[in-house]
PDB file of N, CA and C in Angstrom:
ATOM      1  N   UNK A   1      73.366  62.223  89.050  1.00  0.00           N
ATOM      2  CA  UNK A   1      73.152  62.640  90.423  1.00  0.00           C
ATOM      3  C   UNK A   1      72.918  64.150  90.421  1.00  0.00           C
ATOM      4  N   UNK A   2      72.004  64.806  91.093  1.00  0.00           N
ATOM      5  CA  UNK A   2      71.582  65.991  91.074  1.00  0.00           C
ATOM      6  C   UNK A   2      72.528  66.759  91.767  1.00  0.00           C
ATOM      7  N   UNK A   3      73.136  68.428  91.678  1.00  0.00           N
ATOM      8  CA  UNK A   3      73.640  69.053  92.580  1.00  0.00           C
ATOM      9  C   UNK A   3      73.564  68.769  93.725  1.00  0.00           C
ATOM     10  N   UNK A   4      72.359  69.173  94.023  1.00  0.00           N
ATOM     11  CA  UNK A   4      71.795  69.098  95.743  1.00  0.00           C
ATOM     12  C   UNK A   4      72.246  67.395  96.462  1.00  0.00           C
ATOM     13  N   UNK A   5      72.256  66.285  96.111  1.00  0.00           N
ATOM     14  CA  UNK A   5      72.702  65.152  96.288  1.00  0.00           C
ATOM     15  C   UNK A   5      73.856  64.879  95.914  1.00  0.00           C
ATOM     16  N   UNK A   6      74.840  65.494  95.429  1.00  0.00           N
ATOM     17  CA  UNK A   6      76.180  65.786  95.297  1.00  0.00           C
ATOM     18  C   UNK A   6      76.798  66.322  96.332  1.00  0.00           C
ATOM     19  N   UNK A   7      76.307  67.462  96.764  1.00  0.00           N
ATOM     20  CA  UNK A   7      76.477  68.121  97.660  1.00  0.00           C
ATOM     21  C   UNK A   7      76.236  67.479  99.069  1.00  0.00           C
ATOM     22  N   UNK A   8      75.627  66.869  99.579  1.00  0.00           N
ATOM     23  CA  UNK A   8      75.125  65.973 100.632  1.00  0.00           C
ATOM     24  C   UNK A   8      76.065  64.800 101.083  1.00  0.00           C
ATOM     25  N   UNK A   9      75.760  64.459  99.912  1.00  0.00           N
ATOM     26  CA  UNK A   9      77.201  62.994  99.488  1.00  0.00           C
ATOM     27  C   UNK A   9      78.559  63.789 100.175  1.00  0.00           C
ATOM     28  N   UNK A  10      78.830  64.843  99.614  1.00  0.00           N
ATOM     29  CA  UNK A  10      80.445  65.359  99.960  1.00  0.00           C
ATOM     30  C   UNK A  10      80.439  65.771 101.649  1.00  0.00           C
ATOM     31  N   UNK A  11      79.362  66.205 101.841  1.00  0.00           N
ATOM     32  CA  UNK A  11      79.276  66.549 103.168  1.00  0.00           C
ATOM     33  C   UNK A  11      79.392  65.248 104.209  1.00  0.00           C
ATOM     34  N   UNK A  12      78.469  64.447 103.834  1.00  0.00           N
ATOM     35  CA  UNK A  12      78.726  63.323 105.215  1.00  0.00           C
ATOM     36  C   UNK A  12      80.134  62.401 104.596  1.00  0.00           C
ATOM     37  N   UNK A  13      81.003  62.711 103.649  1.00  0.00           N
ATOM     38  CA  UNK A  13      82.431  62.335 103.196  1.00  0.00           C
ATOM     39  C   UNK A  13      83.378  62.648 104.470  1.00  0.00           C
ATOM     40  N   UNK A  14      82.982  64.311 104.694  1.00  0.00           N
ATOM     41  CA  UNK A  14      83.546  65.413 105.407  1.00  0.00           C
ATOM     42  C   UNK A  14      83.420  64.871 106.779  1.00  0.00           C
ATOM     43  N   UNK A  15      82.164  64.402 106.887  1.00  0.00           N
ATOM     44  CA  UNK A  15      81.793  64.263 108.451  1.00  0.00           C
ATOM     45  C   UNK A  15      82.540  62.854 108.883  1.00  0.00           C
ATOM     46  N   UNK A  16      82.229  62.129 107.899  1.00  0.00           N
ATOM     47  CA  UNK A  16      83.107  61.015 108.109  1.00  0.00           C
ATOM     48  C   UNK A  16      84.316  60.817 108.358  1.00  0.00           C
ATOM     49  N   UNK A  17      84.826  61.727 107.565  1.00  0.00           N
ATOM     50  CA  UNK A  17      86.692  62.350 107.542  1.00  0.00           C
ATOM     51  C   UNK A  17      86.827  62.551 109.198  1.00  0.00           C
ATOM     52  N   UNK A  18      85.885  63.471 109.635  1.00  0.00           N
ATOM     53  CA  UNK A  18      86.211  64.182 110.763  1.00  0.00           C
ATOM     54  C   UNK A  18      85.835  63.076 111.627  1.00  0.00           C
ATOM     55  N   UNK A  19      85.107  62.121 112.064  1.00  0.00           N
ATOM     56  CA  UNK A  19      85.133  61.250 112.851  1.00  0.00           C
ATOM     57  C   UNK A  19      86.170  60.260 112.848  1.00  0.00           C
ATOM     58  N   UNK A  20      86.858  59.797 112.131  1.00  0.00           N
ATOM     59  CA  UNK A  20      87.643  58.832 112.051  1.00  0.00           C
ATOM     60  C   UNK A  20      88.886  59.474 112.464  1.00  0.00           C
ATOM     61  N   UNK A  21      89.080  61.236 112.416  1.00  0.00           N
ATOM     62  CA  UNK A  21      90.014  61.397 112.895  1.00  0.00           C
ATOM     63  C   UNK A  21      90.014  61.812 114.541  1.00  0.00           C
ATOM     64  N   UNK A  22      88.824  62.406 114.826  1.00  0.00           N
ATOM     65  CA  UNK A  22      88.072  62.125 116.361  1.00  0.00           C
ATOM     66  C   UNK A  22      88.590  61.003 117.120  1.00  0.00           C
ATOM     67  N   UNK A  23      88.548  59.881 116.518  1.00  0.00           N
ATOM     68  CA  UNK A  23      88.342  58.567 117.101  1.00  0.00           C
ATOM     69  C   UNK A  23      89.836  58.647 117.199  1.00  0.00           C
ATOM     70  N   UNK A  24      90.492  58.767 116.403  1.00  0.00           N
ATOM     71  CA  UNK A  24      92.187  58.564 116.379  1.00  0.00           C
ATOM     72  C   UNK A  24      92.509  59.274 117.644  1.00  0.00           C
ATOM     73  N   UNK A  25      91.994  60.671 117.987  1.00  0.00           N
ATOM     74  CA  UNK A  25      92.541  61.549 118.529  1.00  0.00           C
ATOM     75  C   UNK A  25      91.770  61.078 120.189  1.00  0.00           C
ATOM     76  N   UNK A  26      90.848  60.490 120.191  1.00  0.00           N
ATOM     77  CA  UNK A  26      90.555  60.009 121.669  1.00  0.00           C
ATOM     78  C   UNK A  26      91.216  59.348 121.956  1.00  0.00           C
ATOM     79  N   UNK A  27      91.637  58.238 121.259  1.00  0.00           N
ATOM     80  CA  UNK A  27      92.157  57.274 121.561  1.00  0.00           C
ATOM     81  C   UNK A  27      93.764  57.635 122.291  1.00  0.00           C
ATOM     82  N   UNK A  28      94.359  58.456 122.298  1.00  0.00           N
ATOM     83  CA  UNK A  28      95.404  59.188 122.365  1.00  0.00           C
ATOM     84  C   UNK A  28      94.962  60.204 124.196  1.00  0.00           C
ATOM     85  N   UNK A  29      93.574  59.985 124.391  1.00  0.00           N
ATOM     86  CA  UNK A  29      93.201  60.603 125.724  1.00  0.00           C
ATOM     87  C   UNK A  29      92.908  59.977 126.852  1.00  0.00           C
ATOM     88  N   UNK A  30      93.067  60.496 127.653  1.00  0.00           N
ATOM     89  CA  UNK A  30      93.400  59.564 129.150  1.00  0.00           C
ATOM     90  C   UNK A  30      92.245  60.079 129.963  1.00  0.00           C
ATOM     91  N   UNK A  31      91.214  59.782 130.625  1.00  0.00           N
ATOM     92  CA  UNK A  31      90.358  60.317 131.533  1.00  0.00           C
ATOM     93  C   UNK A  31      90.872  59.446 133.216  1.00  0.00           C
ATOM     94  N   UNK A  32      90.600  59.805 134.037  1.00  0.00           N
ATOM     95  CA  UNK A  32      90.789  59.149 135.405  1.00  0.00           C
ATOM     96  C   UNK A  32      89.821  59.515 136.313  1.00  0.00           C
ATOM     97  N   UNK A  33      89.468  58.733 137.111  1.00  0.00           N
ATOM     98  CA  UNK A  33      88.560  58.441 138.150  1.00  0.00           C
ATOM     99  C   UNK A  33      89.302  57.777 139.119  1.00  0.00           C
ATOM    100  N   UNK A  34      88.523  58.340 141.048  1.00  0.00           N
ATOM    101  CA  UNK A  34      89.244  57.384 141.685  1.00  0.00           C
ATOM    102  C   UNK A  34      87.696  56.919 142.498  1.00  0.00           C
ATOM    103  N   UNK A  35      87.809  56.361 143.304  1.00  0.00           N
ATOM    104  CA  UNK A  35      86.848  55.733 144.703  1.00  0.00           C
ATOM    105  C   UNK A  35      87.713  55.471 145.849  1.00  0.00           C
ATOM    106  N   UNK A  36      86.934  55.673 146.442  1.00  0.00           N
ATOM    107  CA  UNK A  36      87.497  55.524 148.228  1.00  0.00           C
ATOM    108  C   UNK A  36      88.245  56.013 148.523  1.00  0.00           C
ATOM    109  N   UNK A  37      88.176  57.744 148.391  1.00  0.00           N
ATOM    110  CA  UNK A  37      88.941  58.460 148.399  1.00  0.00           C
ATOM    111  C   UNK A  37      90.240  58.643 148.255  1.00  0.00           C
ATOM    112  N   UNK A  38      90.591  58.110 146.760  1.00  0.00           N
ATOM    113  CA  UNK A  38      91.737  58.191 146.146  1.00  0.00           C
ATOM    114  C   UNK A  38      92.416  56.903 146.298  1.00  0.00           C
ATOM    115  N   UNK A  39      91.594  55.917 147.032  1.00  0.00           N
ATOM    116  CA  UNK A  39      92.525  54.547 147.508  1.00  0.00           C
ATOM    117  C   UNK A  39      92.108  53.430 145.451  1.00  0.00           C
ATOM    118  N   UNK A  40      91.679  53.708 144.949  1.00  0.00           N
ATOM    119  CA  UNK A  40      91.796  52.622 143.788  1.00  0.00           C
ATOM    120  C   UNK A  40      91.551  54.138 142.824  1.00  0.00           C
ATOM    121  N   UNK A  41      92.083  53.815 141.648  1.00  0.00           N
ATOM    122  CA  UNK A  41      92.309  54.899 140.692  1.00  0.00           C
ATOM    123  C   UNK A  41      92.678  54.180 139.272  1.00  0.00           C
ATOM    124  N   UNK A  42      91.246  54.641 138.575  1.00  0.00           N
ATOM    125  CA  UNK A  42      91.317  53.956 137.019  1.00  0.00           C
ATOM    126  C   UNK A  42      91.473  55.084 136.004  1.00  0.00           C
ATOM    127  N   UNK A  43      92.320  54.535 135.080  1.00  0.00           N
ATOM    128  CA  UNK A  43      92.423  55.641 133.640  1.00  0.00           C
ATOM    129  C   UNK A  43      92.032  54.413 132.781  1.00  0.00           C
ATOM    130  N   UNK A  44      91.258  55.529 131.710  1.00  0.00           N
ATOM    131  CA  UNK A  44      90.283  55.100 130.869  1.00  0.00           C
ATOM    132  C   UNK A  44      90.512  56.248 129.482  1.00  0.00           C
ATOM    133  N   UNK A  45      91.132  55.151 128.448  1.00  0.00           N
ATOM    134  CA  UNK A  45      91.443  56.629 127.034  1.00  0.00           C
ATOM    135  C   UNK A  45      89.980  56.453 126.491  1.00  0.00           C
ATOM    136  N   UNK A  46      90.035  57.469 125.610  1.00  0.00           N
ATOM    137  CA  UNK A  46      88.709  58.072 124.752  1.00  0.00           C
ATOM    138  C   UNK A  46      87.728  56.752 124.034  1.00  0.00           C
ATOM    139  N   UNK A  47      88.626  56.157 123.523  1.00  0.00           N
ATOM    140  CA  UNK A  47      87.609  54.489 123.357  1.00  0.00           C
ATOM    141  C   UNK A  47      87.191  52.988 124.327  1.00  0.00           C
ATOM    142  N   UNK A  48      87.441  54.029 125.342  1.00  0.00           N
ATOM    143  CA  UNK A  48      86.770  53.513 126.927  1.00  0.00           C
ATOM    144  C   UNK A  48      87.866  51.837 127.053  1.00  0.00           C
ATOM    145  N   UNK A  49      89.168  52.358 126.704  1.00  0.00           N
ATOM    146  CA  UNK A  49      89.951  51.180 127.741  1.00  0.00           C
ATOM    147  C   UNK A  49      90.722  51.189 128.282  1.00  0.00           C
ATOM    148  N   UNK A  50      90.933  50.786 129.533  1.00  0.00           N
ATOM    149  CA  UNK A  50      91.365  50.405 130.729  1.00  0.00           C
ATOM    150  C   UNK A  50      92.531  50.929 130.530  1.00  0.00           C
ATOM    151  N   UNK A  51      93.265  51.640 130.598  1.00  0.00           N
ATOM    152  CA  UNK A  51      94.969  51.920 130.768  1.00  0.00           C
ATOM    153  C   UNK A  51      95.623  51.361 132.002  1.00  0.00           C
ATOM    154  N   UNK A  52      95.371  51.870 132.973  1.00  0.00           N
ATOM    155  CA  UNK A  52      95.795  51.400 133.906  1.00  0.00           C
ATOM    156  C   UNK A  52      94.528  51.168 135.494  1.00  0.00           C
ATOM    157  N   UNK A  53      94.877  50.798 136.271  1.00  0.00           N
ATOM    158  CA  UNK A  53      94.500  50.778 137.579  1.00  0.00           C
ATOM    159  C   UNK A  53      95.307  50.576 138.872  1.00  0.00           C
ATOM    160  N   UNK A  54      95.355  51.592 139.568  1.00  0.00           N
ATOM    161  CA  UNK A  54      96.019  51.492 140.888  1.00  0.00           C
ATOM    162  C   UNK A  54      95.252  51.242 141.970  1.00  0.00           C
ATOM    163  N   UNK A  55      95.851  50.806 143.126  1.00  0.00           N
ATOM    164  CA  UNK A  55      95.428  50.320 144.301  1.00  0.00           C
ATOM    165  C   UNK A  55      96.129  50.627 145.531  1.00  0.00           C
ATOM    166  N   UNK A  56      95.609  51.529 146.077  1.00  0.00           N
ATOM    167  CA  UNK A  56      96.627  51.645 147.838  1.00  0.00           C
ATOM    168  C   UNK A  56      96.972  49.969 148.170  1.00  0.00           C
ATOM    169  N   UNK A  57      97.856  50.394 149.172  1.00  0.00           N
ATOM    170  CA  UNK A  57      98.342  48.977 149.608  1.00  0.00           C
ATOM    171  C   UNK A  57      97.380  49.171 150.776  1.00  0.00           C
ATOM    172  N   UNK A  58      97.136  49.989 151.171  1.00  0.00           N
ATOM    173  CA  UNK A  58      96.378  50.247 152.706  1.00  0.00           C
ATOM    174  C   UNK A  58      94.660  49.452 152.288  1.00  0.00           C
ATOM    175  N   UNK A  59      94.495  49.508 151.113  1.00  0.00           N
ATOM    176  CA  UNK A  59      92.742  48.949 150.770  1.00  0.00           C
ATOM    177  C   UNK A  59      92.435  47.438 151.021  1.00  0.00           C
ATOM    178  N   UNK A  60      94.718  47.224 150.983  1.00  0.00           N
ATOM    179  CA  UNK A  60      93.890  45.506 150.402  1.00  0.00           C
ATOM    180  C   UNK A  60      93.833  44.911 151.832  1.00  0.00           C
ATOM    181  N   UNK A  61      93.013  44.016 151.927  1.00  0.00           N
ATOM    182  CA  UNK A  61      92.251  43.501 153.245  1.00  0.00           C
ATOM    183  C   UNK A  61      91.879  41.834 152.887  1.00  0.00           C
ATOM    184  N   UNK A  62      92.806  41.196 153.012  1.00  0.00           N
ATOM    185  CA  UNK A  62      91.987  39.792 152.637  1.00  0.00           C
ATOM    186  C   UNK A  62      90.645  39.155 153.225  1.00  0.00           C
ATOM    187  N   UNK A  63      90.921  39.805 154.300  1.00  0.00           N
ATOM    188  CA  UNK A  63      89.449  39.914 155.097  1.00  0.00           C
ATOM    189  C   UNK A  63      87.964  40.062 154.186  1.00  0.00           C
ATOM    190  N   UNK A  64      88.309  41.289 153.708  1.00  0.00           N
ATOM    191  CA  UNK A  64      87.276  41.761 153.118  1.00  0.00           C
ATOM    192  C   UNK A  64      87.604  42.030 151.568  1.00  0.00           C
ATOM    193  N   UNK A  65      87.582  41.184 150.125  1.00  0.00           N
ATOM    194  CA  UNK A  65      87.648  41.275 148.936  1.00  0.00           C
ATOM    195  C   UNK A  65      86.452  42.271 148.840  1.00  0.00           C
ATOM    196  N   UNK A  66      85.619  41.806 149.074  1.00  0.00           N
ATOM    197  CA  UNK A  66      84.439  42.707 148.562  1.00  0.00           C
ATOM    198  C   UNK A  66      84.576  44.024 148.593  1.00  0.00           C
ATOM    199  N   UNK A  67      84.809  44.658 149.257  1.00  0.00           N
ATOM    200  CA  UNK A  67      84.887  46.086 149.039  1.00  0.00           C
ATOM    201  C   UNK A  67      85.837  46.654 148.416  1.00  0.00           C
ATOM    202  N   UNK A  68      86.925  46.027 148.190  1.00  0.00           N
ATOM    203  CA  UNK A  68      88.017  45.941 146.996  1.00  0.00           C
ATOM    204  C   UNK A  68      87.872  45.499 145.918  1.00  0.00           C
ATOM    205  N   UNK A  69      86.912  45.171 145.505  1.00  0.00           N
ATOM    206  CA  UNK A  69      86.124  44.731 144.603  1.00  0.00           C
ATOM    207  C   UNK A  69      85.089  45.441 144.021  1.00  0.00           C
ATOM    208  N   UNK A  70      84.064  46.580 144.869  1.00  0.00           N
ATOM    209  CA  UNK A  70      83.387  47.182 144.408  1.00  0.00           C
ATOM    210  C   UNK A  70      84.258  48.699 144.446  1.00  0.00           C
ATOM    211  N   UNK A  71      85.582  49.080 144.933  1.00  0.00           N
ATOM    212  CA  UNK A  71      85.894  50.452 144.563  1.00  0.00           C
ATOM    213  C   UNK A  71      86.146  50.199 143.220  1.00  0.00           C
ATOM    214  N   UNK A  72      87.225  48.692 143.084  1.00  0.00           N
ATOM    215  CA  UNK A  72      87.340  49.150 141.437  1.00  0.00           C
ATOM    216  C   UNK A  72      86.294  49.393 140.314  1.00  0.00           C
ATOM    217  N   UNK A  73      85.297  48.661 140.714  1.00  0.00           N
ATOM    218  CA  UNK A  73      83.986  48.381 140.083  1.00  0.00           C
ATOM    219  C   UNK A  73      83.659  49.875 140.033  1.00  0.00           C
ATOM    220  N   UNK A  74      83.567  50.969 141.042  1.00  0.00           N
ATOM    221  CA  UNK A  74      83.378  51.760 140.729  1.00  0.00           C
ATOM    222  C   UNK A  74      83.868  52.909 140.358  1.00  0.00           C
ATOM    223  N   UNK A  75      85.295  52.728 140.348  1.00  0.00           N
ATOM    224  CA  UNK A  75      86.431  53.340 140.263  1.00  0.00           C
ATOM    225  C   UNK A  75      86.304  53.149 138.432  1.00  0.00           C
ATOM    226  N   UNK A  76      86.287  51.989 137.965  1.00  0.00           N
ATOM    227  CA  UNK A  76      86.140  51.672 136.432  1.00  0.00           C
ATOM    228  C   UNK A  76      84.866  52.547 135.936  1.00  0.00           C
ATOM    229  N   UNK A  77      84.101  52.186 136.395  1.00  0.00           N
ATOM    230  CA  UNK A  77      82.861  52.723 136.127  1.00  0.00           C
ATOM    231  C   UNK A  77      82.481  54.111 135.598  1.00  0.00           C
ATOM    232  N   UNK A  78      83.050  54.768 137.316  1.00  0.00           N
ATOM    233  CA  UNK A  78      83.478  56.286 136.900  1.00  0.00           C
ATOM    234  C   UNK A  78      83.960  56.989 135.458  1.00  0.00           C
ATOM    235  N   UNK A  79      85.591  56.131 135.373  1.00  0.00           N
ATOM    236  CA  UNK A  79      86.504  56.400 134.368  1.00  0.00           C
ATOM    237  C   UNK A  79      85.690  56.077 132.925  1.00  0.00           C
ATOM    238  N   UNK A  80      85.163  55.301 133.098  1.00  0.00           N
ATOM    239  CA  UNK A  80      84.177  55.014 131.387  1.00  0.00           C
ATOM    240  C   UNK A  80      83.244  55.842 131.477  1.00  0.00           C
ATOM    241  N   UNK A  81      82.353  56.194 132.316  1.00  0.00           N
ATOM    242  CA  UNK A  81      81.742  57.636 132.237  1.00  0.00           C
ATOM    243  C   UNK A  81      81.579  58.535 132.048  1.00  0.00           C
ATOM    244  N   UNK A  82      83.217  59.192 132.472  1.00  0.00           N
ATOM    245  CA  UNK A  82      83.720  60.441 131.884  1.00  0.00           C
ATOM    246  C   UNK A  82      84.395  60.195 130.677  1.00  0.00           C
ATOM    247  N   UNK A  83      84.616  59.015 129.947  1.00  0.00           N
ATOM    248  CA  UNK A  83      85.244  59.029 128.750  1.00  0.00           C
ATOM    249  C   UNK A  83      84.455  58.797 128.039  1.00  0.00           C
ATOM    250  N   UNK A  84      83.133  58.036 128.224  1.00  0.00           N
ATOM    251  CA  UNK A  84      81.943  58.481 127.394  1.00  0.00           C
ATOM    252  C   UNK A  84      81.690  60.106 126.985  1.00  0.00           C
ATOM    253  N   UNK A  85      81.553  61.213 128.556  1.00  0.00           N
ATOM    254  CA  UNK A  85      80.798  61.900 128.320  1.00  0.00           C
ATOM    255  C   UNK A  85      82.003  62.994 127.209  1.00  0.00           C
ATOM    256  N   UNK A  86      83.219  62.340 127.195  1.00  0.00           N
ATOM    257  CA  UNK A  86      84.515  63.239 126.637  1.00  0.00           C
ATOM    258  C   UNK A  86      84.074  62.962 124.892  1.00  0.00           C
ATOM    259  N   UNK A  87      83.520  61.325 124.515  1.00  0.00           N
ATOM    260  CA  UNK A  87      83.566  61.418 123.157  1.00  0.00           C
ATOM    261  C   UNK A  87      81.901  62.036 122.824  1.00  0.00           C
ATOM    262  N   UNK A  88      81.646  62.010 123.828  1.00  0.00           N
ATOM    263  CA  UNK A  88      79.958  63.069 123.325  1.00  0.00           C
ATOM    264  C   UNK A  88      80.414  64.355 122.817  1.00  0.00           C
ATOM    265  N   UNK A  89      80.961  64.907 123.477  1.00  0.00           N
ATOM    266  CA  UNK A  89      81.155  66.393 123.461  1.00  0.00           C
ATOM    267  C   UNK A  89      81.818  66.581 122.473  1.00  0.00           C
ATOM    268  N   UNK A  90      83.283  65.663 121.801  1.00  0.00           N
ATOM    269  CA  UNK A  90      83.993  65.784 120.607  1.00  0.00           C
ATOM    270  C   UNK A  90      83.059  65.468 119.497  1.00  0.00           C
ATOM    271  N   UNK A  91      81.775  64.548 119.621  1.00  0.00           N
ATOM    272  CA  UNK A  91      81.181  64.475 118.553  1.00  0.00           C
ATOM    273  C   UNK A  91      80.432  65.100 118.747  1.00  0.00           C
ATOM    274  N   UNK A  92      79.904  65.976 119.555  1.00  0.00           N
ATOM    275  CA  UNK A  92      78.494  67.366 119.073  1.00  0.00           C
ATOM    276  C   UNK A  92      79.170  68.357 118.502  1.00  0.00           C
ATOM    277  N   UNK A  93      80.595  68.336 118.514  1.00  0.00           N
ATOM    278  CA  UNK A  93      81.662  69.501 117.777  1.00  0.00           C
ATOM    279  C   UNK A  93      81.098  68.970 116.426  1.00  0.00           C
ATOM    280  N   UNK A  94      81.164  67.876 116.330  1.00  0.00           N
ATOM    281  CA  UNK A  94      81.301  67.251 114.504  1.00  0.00           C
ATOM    282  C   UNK A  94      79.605  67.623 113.886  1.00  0.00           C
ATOM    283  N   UNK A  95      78.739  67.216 114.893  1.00  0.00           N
ATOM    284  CA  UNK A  95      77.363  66.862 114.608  1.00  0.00           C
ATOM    285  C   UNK A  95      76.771  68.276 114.746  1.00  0.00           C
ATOM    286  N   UNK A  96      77.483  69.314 115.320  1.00  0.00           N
ATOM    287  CA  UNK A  96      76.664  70.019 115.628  1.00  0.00           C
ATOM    288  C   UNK A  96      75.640  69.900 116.403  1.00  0.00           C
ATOM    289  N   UNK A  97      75.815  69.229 117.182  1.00  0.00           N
ATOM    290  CA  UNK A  97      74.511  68.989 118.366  1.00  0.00           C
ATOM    291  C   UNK A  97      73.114  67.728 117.937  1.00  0.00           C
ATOM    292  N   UNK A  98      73.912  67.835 116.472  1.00  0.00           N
ATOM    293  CA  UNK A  98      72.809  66.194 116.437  1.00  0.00           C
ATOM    294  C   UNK A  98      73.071  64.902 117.194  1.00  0.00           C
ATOM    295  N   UNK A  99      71.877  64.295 117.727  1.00  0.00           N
ATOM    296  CA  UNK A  99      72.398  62.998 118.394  1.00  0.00           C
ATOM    297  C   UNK A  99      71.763  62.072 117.108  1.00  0.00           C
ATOM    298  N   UNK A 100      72.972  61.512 116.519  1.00  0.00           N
ATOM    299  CA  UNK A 100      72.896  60.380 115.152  1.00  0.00           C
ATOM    300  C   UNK A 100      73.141  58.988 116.419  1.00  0.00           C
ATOM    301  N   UNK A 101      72.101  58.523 116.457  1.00  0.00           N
ATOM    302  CA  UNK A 101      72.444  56.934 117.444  1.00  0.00           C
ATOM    303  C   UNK A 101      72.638  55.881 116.455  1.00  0.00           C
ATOM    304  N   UNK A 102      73.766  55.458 117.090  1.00  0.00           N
ATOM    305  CA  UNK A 102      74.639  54.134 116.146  1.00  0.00           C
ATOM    306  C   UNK A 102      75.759  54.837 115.764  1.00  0.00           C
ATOM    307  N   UNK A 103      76.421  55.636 116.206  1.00  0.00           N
ATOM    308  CA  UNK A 103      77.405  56.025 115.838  1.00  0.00           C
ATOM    309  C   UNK A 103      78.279  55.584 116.248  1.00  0.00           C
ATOM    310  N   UNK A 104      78.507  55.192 117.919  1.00  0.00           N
ATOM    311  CA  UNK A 104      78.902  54.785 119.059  1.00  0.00           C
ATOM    312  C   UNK A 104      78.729  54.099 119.541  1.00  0.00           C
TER     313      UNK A 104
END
């Protein structure tokens, strides 16, 4: 194996190192989102799952599911959004601003 491909090899070792410990360390992070002005409220850690979800008692309406239905919808939504855009940013630290697709 040549220097220069030695060298390459050790590097994406490195990069690899550093993602797997990325991933450890999101996973350990909490993002939150709410809808309807604070009436449904989702947390979402760094590998986009669900921790919890709250609900005013004032939202629920048997009357109307549906719209209790689409805050969480978008209340979830939100929260995976920003915990997407949280593991972008930890991996352009790693990548240096490369976007490698299939990483994620």
């Amino acid at each position: 194996m040549s220097k220069g491909l030695g060298n390459i090899m050790k590097q994406a070792q490195l990069m690899q190192q550093k993602m797997a410990r990325m991933q450890q360390e999101l996973e350990g992070r909490e993002v939150e989102a709410t809808a309807g002005g604070g009436m449904v409220t989702a947390v979402v850690n760094g590998k986009q799952q669900v921790l919890s979800l709250k609900i005013e008692k004032s939202v629920v309406d048997p009357e109307d599911v549906e719209m209790l239905q689409d805050l969480v919808i978008a209340a979830v939504n939100e929260a995976v959004k920003k915990s997407q855009a949280m593991m972008q940013e930890e991996m352009s630290k790693i990548t240096g601003g490369l976007n490698l697709p299939g990483m994620f």
